[in-house]
C-alpha atoms as a PDB file:
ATOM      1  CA  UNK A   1       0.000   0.000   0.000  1.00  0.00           C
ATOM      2  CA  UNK A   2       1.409   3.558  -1.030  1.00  0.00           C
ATOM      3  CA  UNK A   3       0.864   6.058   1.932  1.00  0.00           C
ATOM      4  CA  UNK A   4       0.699   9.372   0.495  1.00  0.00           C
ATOM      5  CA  UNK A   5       0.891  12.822   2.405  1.00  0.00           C
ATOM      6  CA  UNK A   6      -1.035  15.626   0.715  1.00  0.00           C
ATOM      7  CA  UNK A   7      -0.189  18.954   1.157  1.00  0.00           C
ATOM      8  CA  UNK A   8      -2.632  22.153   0.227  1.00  0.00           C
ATOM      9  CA  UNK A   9      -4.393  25.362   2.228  1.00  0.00           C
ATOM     10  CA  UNK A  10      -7.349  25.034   0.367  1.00  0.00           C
ATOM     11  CA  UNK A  11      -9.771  22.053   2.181  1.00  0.00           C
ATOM     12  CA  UNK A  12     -11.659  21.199  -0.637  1.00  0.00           C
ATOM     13  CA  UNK A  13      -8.652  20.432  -2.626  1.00  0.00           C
ATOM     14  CA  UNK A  14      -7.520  18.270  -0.148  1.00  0.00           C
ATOM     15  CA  UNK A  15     -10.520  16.095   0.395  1.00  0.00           C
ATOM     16  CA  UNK A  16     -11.215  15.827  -3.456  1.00  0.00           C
ATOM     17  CA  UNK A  17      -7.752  14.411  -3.620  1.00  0.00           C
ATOM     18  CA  UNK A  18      -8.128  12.018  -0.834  1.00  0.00           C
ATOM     19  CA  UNK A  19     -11.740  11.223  -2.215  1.00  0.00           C
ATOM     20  CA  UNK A  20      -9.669   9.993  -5.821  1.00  0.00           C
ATOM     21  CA  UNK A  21      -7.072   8.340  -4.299  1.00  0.00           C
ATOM     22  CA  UNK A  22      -9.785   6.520  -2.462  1.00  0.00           C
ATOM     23  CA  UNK A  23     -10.801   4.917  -5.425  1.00  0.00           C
ATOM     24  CA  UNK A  24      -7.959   2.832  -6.187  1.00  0.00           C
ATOM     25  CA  UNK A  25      -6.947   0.060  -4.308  1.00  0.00           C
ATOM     26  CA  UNK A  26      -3.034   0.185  -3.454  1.00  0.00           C
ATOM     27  CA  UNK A  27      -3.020   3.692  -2.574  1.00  0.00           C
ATOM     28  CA  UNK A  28      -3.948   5.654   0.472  1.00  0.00           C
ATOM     29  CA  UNK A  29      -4.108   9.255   2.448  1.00  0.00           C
ATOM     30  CA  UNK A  30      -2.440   8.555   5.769  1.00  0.00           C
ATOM     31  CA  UNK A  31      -2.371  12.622   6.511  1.00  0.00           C
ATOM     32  CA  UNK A  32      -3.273  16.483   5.453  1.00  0.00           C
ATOM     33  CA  UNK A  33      -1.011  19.560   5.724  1.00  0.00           C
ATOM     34  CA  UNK A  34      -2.013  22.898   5.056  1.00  0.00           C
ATOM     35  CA  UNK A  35       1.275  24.748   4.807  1.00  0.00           C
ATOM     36  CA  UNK A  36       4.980  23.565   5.215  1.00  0.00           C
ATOM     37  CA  UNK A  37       5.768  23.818   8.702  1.00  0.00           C
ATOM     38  CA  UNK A  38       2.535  21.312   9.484  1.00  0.00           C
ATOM     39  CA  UNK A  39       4.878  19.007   6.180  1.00  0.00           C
ATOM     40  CA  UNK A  40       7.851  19.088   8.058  1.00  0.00           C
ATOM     41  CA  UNK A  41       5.674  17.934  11.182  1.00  0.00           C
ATOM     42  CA  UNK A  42       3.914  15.289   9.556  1.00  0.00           C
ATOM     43  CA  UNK A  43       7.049  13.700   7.519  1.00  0.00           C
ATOM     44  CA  UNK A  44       8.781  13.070  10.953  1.00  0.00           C
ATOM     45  CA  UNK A  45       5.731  11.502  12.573  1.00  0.00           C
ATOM     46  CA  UNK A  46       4.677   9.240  10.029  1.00  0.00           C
ATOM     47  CA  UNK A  47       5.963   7.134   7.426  1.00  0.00           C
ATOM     48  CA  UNK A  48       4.804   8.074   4.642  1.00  0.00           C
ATOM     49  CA  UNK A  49       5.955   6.912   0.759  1.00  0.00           C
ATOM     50  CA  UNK A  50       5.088  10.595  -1.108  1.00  0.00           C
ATOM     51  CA  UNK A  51       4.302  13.775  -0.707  1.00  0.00           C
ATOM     52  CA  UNK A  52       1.801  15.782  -3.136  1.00  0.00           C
ATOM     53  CA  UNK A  53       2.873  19.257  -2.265  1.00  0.00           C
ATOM     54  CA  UNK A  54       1.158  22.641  -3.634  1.00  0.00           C
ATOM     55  CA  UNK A  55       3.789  25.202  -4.266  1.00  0.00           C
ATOM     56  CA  UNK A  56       1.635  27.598  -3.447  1.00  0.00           C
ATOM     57  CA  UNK A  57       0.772  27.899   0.393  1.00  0.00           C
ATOM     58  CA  UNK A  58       0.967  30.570   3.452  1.00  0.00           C
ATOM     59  CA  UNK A  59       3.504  30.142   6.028  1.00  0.00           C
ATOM     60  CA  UNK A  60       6.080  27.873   4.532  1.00  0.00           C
ATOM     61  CA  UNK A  61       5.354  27.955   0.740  1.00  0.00           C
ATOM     62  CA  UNK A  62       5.733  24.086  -1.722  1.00  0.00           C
ATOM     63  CA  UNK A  63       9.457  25.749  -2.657  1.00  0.00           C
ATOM     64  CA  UNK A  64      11.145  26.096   0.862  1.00  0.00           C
ATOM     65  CA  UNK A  65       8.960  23.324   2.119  1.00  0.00           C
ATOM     66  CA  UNK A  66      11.055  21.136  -0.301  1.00  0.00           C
ATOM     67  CA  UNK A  67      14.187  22.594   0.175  1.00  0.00           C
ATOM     68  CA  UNK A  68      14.050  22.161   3.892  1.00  0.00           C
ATOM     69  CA  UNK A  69      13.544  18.330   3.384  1.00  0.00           C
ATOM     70  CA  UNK A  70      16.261  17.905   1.173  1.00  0.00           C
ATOM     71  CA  UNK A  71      18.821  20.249   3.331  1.00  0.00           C
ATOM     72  CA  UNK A  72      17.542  17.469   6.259  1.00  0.00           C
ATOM     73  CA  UNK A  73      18.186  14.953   4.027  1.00  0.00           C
ATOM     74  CA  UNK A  74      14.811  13.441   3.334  1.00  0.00           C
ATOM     75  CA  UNK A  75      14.609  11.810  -0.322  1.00  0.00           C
ATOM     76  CA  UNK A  76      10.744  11.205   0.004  1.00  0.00           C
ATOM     77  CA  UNK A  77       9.346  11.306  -2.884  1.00  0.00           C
ATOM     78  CA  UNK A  78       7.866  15.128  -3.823  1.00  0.00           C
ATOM     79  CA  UNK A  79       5.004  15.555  -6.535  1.00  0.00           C
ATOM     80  CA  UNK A  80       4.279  18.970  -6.774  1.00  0.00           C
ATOM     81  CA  UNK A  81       0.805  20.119  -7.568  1.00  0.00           C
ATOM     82  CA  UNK A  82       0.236  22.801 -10.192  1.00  0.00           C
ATOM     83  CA  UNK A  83      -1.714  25.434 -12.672  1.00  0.00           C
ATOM     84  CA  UNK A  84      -0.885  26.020 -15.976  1.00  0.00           C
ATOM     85  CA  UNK A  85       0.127  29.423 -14.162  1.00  0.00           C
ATOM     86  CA  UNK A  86       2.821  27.982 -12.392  1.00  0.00           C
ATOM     87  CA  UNK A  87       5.478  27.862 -14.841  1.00  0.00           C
ATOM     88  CA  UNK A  88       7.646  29.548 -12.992  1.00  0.00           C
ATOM     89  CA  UNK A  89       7.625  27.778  -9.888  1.00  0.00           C
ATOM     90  CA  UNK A  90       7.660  24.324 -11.072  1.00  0.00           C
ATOM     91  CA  UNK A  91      11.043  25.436 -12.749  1.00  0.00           C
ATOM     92  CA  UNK A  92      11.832  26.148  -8.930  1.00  0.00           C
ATOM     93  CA  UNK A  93      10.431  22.603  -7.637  1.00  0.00           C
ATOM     94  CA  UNK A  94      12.310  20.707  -9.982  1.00  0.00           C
ATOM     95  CA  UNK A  95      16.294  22.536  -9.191  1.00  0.00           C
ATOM     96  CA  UNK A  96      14.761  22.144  -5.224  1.00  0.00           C
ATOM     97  CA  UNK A  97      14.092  18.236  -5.642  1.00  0.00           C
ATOM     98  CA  UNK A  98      10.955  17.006  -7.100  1.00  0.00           C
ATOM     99  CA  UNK A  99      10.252  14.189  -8.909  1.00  0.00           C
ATOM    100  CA  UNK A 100       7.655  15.613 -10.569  1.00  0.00           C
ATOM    101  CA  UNK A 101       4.395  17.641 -11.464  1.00  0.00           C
ATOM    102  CA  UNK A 102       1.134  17.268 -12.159  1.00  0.00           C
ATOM    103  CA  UNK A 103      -2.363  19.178 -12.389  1.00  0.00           C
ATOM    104  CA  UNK A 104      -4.969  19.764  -9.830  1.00  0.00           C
ATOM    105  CA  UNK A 105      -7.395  19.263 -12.433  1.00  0.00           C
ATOM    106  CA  UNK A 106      -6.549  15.883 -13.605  1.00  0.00           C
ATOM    107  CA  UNK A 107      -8.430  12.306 -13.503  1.00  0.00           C
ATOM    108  CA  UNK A 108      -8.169   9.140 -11.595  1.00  0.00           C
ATOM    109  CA  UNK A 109      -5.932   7.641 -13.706  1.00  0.00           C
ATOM    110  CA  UNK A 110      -3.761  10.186 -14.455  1.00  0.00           C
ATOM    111  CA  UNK A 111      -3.342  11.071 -10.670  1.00  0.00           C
ATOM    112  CA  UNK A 112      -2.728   7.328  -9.491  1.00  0.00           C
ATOM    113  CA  UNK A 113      -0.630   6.329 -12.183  1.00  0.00           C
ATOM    114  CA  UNK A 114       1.788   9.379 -11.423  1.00  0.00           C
ATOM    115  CA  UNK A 115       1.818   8.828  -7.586  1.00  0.00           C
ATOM    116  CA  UNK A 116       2.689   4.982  -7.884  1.00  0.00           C
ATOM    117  CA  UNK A 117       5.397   5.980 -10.373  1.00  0.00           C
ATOM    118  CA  UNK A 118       7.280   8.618  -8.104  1.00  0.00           C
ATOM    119  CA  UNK A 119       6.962   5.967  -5.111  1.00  0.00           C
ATOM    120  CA  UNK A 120       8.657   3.489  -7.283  1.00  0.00           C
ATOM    121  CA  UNK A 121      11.260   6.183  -7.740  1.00  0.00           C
ATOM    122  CA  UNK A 122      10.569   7.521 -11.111  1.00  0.00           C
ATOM    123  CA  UNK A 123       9.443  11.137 -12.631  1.00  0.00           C
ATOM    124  CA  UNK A 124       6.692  12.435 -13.518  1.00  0.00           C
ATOM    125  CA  UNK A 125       5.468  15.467 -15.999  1.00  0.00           C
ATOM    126  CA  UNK A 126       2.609  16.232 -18.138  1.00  0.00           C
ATOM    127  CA  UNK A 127       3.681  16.612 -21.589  1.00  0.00           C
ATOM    128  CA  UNK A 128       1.589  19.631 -22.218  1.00  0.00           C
ATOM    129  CA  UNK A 129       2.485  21.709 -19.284  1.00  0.00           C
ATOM    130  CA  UNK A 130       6.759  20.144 -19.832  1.00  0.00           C
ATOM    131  CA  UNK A 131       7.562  21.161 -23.556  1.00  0.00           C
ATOM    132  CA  UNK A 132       6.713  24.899 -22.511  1.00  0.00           C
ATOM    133  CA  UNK A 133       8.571  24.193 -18.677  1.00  0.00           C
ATOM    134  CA  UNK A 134      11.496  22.657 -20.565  1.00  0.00           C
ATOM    135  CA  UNK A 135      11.605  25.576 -23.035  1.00  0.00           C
ATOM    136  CA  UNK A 136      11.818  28.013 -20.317  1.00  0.00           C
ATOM    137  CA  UNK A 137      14.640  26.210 -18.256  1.00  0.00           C
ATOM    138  CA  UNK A 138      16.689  26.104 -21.628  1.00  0.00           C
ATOM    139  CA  UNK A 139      16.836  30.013 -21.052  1.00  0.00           C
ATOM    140  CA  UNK A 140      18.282  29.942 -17.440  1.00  0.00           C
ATOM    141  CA  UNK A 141      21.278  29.017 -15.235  1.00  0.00           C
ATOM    142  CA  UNK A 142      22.027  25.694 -14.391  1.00  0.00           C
ATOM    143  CA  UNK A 143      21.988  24.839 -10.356  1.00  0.00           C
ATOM    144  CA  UNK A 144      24.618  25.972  -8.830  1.00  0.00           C
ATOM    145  CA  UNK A 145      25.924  22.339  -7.369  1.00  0.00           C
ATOM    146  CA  UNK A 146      26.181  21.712 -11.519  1.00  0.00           C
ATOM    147  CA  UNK A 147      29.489  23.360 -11.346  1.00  0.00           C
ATOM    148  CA  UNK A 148      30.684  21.017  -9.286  1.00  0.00           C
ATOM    149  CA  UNK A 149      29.881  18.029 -11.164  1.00  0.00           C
ATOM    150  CA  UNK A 150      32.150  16.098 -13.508  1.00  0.00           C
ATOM    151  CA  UNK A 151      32.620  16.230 -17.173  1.00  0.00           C
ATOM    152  CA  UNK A 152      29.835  14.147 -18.175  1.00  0.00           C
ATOM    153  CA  UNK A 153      30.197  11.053 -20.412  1.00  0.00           C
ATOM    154  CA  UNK A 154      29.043  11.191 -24.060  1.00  0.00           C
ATOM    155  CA  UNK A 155      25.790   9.497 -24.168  1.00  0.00           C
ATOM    156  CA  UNK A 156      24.894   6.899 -27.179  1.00  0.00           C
ATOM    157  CA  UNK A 157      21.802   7.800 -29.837  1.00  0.00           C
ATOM    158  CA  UNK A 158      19.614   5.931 -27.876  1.00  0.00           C
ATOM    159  CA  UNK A 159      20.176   7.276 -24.908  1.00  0.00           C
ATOM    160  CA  UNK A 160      19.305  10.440 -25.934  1.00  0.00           C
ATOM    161  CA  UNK A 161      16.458   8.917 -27.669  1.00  0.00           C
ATOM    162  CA  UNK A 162      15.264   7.622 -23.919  1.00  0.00           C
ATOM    163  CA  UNK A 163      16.313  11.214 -22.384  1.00  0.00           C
ATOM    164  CA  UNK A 164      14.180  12.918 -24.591  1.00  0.00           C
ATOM    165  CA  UNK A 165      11.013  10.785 -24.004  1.00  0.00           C
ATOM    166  CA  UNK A 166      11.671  11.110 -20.656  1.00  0.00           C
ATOM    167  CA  UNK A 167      11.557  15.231 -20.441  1.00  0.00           C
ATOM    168  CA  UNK A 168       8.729  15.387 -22.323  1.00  0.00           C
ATOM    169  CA  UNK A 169       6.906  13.581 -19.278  1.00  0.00           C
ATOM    170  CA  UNK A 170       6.779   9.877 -21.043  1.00  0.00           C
ATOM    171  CA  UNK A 171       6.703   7.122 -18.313  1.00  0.00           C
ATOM    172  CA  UNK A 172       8.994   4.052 -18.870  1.00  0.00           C
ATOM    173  CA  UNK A 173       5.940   1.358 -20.307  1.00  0.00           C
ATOM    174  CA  UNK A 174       5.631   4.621 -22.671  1.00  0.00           C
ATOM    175  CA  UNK A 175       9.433   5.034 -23.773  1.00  0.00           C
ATOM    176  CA  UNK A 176       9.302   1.149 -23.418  1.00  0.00           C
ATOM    177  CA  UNK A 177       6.245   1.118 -26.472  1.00  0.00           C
ATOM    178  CA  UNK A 178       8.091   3.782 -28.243  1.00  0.00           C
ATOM    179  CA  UNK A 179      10.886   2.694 -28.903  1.00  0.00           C
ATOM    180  CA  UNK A 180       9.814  -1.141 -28.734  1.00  0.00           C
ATOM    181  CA  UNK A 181      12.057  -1.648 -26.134  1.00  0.00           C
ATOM    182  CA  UNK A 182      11.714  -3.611 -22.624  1.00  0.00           C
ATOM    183  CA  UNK A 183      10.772  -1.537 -19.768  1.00  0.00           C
ATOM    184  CA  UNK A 184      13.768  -3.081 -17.646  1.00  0.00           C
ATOM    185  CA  UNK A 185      15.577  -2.089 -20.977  1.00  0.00           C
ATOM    186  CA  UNK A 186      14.772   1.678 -20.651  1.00  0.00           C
ATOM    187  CA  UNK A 187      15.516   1.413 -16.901  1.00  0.00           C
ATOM    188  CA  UNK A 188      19.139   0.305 -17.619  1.00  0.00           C
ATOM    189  CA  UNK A 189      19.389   2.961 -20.069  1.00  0.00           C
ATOM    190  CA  UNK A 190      18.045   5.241 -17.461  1.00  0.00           C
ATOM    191  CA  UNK A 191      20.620   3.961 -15.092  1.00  0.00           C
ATOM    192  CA  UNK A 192      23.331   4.564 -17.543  1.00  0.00           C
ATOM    193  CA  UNK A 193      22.261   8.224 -18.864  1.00  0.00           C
ATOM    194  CA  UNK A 194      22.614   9.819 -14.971  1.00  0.00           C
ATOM    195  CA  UNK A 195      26.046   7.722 -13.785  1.00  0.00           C
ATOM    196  CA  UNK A 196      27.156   9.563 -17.277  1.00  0.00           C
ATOM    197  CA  UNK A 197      26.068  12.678 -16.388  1.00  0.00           C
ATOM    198  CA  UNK A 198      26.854  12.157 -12.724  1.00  0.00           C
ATOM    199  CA  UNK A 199      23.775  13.448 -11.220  1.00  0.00           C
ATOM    200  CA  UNK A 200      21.458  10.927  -8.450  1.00  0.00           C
ATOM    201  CA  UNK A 201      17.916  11.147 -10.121  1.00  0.00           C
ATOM    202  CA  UNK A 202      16.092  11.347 -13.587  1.00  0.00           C
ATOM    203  CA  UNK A 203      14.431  15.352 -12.937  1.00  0.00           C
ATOM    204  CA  UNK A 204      18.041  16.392 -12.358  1.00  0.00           C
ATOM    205  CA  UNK A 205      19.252  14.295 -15.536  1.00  0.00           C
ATOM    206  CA  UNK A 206      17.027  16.517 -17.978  1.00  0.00           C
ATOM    207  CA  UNK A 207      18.365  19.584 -16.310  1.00  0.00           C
ATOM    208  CA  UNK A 208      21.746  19.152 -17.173  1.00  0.00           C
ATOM    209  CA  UNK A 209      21.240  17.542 -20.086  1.00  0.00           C
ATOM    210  CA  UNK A 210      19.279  20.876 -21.053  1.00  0.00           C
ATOM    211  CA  UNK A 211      22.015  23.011 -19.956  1.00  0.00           C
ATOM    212  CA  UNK A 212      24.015  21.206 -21.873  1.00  0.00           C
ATOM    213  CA  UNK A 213      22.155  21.477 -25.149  1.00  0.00           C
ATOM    214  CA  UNK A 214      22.059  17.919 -25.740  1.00  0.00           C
ATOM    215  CA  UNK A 215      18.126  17.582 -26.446  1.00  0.00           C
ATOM    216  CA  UNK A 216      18.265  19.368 -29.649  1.00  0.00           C
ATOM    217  CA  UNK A 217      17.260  18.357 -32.941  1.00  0.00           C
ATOM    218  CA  UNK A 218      18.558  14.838 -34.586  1.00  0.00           C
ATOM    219  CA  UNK A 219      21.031  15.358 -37.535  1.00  0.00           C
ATOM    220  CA  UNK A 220      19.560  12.065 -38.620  1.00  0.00           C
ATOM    221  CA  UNK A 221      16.551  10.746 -39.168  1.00  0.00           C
ATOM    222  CA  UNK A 222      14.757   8.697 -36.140  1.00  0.00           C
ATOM    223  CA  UNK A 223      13.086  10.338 -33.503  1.00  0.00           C
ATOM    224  CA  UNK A 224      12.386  14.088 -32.469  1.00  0.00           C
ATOM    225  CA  UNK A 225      11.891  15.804 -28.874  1.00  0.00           C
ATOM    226  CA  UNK A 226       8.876  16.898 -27.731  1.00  0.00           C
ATOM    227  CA  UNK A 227       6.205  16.821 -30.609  1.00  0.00           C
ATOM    228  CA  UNK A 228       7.805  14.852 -32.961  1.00  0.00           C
ATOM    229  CA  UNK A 229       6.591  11.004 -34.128  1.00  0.00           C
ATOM    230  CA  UNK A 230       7.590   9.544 -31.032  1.00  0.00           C
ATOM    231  CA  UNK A 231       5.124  11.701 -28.838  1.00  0.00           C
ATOM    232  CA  UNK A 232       2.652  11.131 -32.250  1.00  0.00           C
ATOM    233  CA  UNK A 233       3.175   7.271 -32.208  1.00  0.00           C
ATOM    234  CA  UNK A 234       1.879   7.225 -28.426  1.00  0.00           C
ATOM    235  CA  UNK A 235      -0.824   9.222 -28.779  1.00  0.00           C
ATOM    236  CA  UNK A 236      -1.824   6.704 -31.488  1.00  0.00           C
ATOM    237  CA  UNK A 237      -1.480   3.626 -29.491  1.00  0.00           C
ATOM    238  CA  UNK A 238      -3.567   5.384 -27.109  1.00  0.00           C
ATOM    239  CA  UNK A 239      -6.483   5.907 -29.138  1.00  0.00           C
ATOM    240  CA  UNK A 240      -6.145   2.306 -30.439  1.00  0.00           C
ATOM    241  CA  UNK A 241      -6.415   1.187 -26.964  1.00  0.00           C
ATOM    242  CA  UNK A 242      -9.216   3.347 -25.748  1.00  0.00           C
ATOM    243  CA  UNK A 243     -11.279   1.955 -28.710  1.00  0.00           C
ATOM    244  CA  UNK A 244     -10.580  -1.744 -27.729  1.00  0.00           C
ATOM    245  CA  UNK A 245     -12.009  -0.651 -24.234  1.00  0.00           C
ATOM    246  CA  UNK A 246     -14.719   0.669 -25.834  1.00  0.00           C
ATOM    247  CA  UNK A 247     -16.667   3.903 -24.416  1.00  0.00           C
ATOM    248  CA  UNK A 248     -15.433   7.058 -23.083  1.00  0.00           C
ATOM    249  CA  UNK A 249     -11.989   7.320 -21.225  1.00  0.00           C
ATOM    250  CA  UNK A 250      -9.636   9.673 -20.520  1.00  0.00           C
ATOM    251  CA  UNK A 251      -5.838   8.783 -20.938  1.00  0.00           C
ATOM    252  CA  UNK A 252      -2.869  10.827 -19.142  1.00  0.00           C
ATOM    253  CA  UNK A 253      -5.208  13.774 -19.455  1.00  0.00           C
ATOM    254  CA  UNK A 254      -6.407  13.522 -23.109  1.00  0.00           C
ATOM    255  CA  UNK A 255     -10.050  12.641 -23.544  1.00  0.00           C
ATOM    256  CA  UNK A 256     -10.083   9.908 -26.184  1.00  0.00           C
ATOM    257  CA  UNK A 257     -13.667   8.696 -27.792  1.00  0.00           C
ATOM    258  CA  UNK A 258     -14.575   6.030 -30.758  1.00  0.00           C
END
């Protein structure tokens, strides 16, 4: 059972994420917070496996909340909750140590699927809201503990094919369809891509490897960041599989009908 933590001042919010979490069977509201300080609080009297954090709260805002837990030296799991407003401070989040972001206004699915994958240590993005996040951290300075990090290793074609799926907000099972590739496949590729660029987790591996320009276009043909027929291909399977199901679903935010 995943034990999540939600953090938010508004009430309703709260509840109506606890309510959809409710729904699913593996996954579980074990406590509220409605600012930082009651976070810090909470983290060191339960056990919990994540944290859905709003950024924006009184007292001890998402920003310093996170930055306090990682100066402790708490790795638990941070999925910040957003607006398409928030630009700005999810580019904060992610250089203060979360694994990821995702909508208040999102579905079941959407919201389950992205807190089971940060507990099992991955990241998390919607691509809608992460090709115009990742086109505003091209524009600004790298973290400041970048400087101290080693030359990084030259990373093979598909590497970068993996790296790019992966900051566009693409799950492994999706970089795994995408590139018709294992998902324990992509994970050793994800493995390899952050000892090469010496950094500890896969948000901080697209923020160096946006710093250091190497997301930009192929010189060869295969696939394109953010957009391109890779993206295109899994919207595609998508649809296909929402038909099979028959009716009206939604998938990772996209409402899909025959």
């Amino acid at each position: 059972m995943i034990e999540v933590l939600v953090a938010d001042d508004q009430t309703l919010v709260r509840q109506g994420i606890e309510s959809l979490l409710a729904l699913s069977t593996d996954i579980r509201v074990v406590a509220h917070a409605a600012d930082g300080h009651e976070v810090l609080r909470a983290v060191e009297e339960l056990d919990a496996d994540v944290i859905l954090l709003d950024l924006r709260m009184p007292g001890m805002d998402g920003i310093e909340t996170l930055r306090r837990l990682r100066a402790e030296g708490n790795d638990l799991p941070v999925l910040v909750l957003t607006t398409f407003d928030d630009d700005e401070l999810v580019i904060r989040s992610l250089r203060a140590g979360a694994q990821g972001f995702m909508l208040k206004d999102t579905t079941l699915e959407w919201l389950t699927e992205a807190v089971r994958t940060v507990a099992d240590g991955g990241t998390i993005a919607l691509p809608a809201l992460t090709e115009r996040t990742l086109r505003a951290l091209e524009q600004t300075h790298p973290p400041d503990d970048f400087a101290e990090l080693p030359e990084p290793q030259e990373l093979t074609d598909r590497e970068v094919d993996v790296l790019r799926l992966l900051a566009g907000g693409h799950t492994n099972r999706d970089i795994a369809e995408a590139l018709f590739l294992a998902e324990g496949t992509v994970k050793n590729h994800l493995s390899s891509i952050m000892l090469k660029l010496g950094v500890a987790d896969r948000t901080r591996a697209v923020l160096r490897a946006l710093h250091l320009g190497l997301l930009g276009p192929r010189q060869h043909d295969g696939p394109t960041p953010l957009g391109g027929p890779l993206p295109d291909l899994l919207m595609r399977k998508r649809r296909v599989v929402a038909r099979i199901r028959g009716g009206l679903l939604y998938r990772r935010g996209v409402r899909v009908t025959e």
